[in-house]
N, C-alpha and C. Protein backbone atom coordinates (compact mmCIF):
# COMPACT_ATOMS: atom_id res chain seq x y z
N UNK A 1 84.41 106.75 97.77
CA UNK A 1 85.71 106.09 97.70
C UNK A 1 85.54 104.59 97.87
N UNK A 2 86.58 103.90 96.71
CA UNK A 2 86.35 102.34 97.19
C UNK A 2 86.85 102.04 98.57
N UNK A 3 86.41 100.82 98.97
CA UNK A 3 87.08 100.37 100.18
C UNK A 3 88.62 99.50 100.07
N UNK A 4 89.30 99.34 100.99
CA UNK A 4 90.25 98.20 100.27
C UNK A 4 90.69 97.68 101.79
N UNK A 5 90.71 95.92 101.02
CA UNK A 5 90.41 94.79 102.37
C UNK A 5 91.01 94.27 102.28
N UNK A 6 91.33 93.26 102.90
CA UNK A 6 91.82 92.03 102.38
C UNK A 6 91.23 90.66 102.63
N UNK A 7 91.02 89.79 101.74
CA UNK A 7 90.24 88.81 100.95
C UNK A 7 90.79 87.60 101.21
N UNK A 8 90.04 86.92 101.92
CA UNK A 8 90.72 85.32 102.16
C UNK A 8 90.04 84.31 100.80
N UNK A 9 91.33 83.45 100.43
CA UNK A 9 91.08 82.34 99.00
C UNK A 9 90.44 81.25 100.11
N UNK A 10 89.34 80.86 99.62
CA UNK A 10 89.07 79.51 100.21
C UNK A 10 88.88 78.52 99.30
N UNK A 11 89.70 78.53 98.79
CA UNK A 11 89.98 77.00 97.81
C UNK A 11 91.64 76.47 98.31
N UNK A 12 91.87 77.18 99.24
CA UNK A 12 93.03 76.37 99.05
C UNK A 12 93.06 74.87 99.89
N UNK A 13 93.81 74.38 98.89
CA UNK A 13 93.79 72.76 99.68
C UNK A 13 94.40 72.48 100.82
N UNK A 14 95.10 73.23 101.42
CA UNK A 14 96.10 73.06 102.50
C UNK A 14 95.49 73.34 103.85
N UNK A 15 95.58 73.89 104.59
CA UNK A 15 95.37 74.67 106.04
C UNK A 15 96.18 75.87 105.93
N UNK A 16 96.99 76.47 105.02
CA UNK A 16 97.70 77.74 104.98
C UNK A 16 96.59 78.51 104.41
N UNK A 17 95.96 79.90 104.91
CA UNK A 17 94.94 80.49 104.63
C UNK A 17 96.05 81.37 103.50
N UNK A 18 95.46 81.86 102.49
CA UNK A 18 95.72 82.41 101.21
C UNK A 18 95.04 84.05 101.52
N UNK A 19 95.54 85.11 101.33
CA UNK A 19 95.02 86.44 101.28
C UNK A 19 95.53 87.12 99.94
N UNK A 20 94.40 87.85 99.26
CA UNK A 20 94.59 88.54 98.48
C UNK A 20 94.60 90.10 98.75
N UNK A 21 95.41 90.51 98.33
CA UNK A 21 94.92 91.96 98.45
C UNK A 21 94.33 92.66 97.44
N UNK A 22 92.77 93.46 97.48
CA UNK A 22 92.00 93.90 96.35
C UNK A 22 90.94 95.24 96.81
N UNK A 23 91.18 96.20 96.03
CA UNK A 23 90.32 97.46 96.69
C UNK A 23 91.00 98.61 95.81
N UNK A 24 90.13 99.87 96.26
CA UNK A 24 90.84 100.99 94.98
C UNK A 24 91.04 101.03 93.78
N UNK A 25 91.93 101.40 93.30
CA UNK A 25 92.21 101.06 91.89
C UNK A 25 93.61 100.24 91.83
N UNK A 26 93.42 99.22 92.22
CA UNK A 26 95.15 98.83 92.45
C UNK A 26 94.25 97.13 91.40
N UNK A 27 95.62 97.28 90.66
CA UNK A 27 94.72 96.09 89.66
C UNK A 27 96.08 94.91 89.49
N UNK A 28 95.36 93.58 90.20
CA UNK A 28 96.01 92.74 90.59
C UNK A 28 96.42 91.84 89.34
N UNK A 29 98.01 91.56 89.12
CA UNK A 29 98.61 91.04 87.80
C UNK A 29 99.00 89.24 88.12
N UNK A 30 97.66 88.34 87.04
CA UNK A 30 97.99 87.16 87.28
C UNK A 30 98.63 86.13 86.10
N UNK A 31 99.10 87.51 85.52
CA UNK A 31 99.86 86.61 84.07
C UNK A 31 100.74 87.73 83.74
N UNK A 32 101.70 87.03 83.03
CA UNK A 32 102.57 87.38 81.98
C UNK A 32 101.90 88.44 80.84
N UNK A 33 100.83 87.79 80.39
CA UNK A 33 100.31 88.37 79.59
C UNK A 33 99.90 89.90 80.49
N UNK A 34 98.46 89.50 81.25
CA UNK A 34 97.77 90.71 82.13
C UNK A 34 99.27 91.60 82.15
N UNK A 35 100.29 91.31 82.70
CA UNK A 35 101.68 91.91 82.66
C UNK A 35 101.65 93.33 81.73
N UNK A 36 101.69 92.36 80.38
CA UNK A 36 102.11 93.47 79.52
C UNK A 36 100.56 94.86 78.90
N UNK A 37 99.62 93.79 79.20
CA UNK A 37 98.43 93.98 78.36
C UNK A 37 97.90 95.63 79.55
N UNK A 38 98.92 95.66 81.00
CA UNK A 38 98.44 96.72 81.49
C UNK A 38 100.17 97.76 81.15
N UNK A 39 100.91 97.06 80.75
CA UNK A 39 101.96 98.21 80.72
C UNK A 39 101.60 98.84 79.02
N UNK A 40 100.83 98.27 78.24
CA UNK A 40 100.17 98.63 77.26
C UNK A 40 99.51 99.89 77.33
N UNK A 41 98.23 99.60 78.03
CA UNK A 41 97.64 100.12 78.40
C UNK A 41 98.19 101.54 79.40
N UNK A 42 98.84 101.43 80.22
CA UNK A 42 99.89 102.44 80.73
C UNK A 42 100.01 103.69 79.88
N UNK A 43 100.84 102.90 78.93
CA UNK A 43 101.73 103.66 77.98
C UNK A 43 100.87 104.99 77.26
N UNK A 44 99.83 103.83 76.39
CA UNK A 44 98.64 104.32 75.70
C UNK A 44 98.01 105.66 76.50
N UNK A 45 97.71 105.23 78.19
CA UNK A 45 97.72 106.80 78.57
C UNK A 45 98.20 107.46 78.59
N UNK A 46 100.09 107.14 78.71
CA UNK A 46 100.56 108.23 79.72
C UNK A 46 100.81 108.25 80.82
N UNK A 47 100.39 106.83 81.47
CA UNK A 47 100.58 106.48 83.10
C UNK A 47 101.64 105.97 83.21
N UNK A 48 102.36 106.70 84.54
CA UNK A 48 103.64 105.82 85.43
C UNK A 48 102.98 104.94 85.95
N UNK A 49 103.54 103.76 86.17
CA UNK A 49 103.24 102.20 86.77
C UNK A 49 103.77 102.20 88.12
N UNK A 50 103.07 101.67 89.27
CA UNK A 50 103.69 101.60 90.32
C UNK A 50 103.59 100.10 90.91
N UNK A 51 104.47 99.46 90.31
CA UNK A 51 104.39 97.90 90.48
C UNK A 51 104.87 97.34 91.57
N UNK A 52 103.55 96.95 92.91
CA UNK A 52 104.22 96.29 93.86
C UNK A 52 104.50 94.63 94.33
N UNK A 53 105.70 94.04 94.27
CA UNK A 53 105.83 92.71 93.79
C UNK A 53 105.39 92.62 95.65
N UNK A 54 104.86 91.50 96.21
CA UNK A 54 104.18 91.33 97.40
C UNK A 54 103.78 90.14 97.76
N UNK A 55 103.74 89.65 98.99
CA UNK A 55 103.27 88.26 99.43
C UNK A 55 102.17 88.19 100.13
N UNK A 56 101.45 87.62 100.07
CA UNK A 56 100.26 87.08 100.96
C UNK A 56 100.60 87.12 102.62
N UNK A 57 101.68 85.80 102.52
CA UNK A 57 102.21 85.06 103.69
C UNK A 57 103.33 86.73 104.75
N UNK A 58 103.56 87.71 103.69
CA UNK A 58 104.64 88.70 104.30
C UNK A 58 103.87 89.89 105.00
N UNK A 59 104.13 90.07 106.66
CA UNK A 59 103.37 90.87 107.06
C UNK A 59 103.49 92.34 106.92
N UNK A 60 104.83 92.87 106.66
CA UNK A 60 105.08 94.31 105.81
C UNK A 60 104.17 94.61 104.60
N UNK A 61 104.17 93.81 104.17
CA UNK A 61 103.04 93.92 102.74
C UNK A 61 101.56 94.32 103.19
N UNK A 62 100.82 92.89 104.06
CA UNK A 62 99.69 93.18 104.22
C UNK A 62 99.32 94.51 105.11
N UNK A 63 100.33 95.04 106.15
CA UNK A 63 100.79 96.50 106.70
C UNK A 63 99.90 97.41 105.35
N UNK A 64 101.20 97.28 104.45
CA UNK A 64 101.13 98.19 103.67
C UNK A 64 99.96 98.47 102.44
N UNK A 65 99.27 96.73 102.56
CA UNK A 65 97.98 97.05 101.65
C UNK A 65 96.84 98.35 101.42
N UNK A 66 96.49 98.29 102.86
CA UNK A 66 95.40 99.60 102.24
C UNK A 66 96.17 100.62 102.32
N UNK A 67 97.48 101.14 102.38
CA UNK A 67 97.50 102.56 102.28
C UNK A 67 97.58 102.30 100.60
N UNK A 68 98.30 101.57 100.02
CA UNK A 68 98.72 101.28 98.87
C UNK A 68 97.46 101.45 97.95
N UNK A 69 95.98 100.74 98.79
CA UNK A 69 94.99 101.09 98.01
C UNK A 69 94.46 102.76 98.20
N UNK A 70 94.91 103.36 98.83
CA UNK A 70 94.41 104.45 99.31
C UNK A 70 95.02 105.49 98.35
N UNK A 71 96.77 105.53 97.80
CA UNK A 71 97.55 105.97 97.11
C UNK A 71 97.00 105.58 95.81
N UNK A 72 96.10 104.28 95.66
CA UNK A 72 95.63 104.23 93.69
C UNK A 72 94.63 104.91 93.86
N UNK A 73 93.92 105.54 94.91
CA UNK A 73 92.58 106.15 94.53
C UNK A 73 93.24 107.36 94.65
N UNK A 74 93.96 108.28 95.97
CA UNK A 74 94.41 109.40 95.39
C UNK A 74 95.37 110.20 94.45
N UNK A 75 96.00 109.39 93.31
CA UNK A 75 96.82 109.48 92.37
C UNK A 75 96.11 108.98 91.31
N UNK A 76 94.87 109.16 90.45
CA UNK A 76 94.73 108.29 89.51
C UNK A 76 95.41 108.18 87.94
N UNK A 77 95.73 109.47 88.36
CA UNK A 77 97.13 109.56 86.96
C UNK A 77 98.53 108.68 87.22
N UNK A 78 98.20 107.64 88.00
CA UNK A 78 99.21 106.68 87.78
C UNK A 78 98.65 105.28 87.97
N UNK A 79 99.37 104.30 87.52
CA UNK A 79 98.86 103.02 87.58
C UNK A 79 99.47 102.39 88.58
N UNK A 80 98.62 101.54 89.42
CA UNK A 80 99.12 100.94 90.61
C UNK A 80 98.71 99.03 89.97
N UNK A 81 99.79 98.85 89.98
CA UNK A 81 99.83 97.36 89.96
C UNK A 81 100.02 96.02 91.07
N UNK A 82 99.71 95.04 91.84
CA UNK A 82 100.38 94.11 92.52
C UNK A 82 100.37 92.52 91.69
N UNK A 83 101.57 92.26 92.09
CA UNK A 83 102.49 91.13 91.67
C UNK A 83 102.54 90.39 93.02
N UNK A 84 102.13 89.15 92.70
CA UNK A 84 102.41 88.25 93.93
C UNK A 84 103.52 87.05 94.06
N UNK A 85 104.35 87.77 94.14
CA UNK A 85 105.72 86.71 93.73
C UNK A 85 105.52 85.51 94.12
N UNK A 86 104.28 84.77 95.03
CA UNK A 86 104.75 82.92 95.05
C UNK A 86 103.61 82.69 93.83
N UNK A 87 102.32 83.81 93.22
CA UNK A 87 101.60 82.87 91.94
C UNK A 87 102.84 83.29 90.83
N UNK A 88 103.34 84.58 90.88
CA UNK A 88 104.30 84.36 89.56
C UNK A 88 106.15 84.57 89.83
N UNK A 89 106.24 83.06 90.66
CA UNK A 89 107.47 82.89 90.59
C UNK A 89 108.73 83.28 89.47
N UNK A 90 108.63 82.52 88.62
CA UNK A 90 109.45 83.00 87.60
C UNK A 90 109.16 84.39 86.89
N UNK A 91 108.06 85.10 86.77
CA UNK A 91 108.03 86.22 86.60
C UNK A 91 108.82 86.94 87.46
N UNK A 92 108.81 87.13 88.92
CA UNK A 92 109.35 87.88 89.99
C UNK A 92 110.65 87.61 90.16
N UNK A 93 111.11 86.09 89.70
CA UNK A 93 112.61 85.97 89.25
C UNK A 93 113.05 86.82 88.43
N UNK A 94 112.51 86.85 87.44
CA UNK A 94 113.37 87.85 86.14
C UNK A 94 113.52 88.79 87.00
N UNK A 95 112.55 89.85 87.56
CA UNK A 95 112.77 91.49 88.17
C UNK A 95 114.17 91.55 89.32
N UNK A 96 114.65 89.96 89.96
CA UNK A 96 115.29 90.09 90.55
C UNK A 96 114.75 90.83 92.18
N UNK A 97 113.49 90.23 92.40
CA UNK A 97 113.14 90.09 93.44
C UNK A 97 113.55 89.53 94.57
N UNK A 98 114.30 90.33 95.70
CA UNK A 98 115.01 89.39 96.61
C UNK A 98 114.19 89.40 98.31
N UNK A 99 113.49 90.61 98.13
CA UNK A 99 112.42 91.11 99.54
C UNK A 99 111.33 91.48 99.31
N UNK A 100 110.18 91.49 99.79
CA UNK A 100 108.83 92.17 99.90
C UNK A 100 108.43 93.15 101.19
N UNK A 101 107.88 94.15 100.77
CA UNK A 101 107.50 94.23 99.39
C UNK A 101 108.29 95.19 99.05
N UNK A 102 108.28 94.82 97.51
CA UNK A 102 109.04 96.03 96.35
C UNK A 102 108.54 96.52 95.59
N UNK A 103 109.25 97.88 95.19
CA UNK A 103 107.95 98.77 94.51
C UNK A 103 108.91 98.90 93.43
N UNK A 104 108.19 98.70 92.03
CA UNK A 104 109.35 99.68 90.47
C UNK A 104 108.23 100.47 90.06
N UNK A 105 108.73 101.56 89.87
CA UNK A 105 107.82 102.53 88.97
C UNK A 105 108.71 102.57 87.68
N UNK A 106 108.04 102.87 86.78
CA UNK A 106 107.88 102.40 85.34
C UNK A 106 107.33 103.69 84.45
N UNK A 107 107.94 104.26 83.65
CA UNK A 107 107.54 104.87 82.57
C UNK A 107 108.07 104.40 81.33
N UNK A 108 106.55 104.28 80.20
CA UNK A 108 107.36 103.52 79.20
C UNK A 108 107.59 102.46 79.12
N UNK A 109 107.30 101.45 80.35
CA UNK A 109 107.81 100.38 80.23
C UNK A 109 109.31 100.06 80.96
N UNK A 110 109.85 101.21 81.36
CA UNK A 110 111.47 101.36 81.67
C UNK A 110 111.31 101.52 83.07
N UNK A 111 112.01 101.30 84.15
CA UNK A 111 112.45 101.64 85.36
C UNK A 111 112.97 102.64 85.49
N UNK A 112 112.05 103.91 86.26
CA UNK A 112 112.60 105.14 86.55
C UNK A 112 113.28 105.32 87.99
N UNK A 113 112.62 104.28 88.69
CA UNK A 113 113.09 103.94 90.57
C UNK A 113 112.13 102.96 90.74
N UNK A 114 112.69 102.83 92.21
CA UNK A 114 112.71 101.48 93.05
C UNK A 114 112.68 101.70 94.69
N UNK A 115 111.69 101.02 95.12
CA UNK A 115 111.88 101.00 96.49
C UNK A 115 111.34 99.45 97.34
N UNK A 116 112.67 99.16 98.21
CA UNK A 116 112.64 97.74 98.59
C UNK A 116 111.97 98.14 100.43
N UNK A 117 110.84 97.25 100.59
CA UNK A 117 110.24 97.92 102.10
C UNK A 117 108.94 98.08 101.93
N UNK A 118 108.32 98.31 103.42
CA UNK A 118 107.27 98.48 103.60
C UNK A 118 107.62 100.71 104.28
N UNK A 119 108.38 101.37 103.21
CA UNK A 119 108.22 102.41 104.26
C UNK A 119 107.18 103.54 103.65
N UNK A 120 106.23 103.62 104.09
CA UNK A 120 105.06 104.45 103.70
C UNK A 120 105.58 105.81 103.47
N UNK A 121 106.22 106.75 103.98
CA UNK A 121 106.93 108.16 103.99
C UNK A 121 107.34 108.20 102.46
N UNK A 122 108.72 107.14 102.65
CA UNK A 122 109.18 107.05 101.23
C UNK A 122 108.87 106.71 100.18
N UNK A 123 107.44 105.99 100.01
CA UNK A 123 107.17 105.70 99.27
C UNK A 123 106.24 106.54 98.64
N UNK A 124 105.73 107.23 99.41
CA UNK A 124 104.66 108.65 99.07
C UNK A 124 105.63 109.60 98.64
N UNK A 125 107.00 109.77 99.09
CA UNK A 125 108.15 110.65 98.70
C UNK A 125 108.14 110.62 97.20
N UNK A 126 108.90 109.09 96.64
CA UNK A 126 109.37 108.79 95.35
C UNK A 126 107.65 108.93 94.59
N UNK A 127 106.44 109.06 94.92
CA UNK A 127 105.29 109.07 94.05
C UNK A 127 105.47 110.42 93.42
N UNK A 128 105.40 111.52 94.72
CA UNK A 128 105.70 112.62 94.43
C UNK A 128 106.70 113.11 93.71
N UNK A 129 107.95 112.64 93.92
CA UNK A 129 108.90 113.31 93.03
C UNK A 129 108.93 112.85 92.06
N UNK A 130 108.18 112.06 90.93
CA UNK A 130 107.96 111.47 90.17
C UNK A 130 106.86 112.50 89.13
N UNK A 131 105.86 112.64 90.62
CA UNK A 131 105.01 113.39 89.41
C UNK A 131 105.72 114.72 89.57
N UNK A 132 106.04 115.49 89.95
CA UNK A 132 106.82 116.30 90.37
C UNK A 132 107.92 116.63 89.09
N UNK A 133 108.65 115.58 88.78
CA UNK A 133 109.30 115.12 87.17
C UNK A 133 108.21 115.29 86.44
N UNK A 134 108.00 114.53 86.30
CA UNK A 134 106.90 114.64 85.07
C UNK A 134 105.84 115.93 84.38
N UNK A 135 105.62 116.56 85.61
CA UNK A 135 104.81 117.93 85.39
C UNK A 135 105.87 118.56 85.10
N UNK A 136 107.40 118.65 85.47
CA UNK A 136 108.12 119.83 84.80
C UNK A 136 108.66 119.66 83.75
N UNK A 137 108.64 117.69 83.50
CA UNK A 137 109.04 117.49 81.70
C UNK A 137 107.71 117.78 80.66
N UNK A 138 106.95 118.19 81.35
CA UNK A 138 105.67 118.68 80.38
C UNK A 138 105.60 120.00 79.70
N UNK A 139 106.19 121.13 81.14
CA UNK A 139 106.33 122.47 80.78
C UNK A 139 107.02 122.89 79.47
């Protein structure tokens, strides 16, 4: 199993230390483009998207990092994405991002649900009932 950490930027010019979060299969989105080029890719499988918009600076988030990496390694039939709403401001504007962290899952490209929080229960809840959907729209 991968590990999943979290990663200090040392380029930044300031004295505000910068953390990334990176580990598992959770594949970190730094463009518009990367954006679409994995909901592409998604599709092309068959994968629900589990897009978590997230801050560095927000301590619910970094809480919630490794389980989050822990959920892309034991689900790999879904795609786990993070969005870092201060590198893509205006991206995280459009979604109407108002708290971190937030989760959209995505089939298709479309919003099937949403969850605003760091609550681990529920968020393993809505994974499940998701695939849960999905295996009985298969039958």
């Amino acid at each position: 199993m991968g590990q999943c950490f979290v990663k200090a930027q040392s380029e930044q010019a300031d004295s505000e230390q910068n953390f990334e979060f990176v580990g598992g299969n959770v594949h970190p989105v730094t463009s518009k483009e990367d954006w679409d080029q994995k909901l592409s890719e998604a599709k092309r499988d068959g994968k629900i998207v589990i897009a978590n918009f997230s801050a560095a600076w927000c301590g619910p988030c970094r809480m919630l990092a490794p389980f989050y990496c822990d959920l892309s390694e034991n689900y790999p039939s879904l795609m786990f994405l993070l969005i870092d709403v201060d590198e893509l401001t205006d991206f995280s504007t459009s979604w109407d991002i108002k708290a971190t962290p937030t989760f959209f899952f995505l089939k298709d490209g479309q919003q099937i649900d949403k969850l605003v929080g760091a609550n681990k229960p529920e968020l393993l809840k809505k994974i499940n009932a998701i695939l849960d959907s999905a295996a009985n729209s298969e039958k």
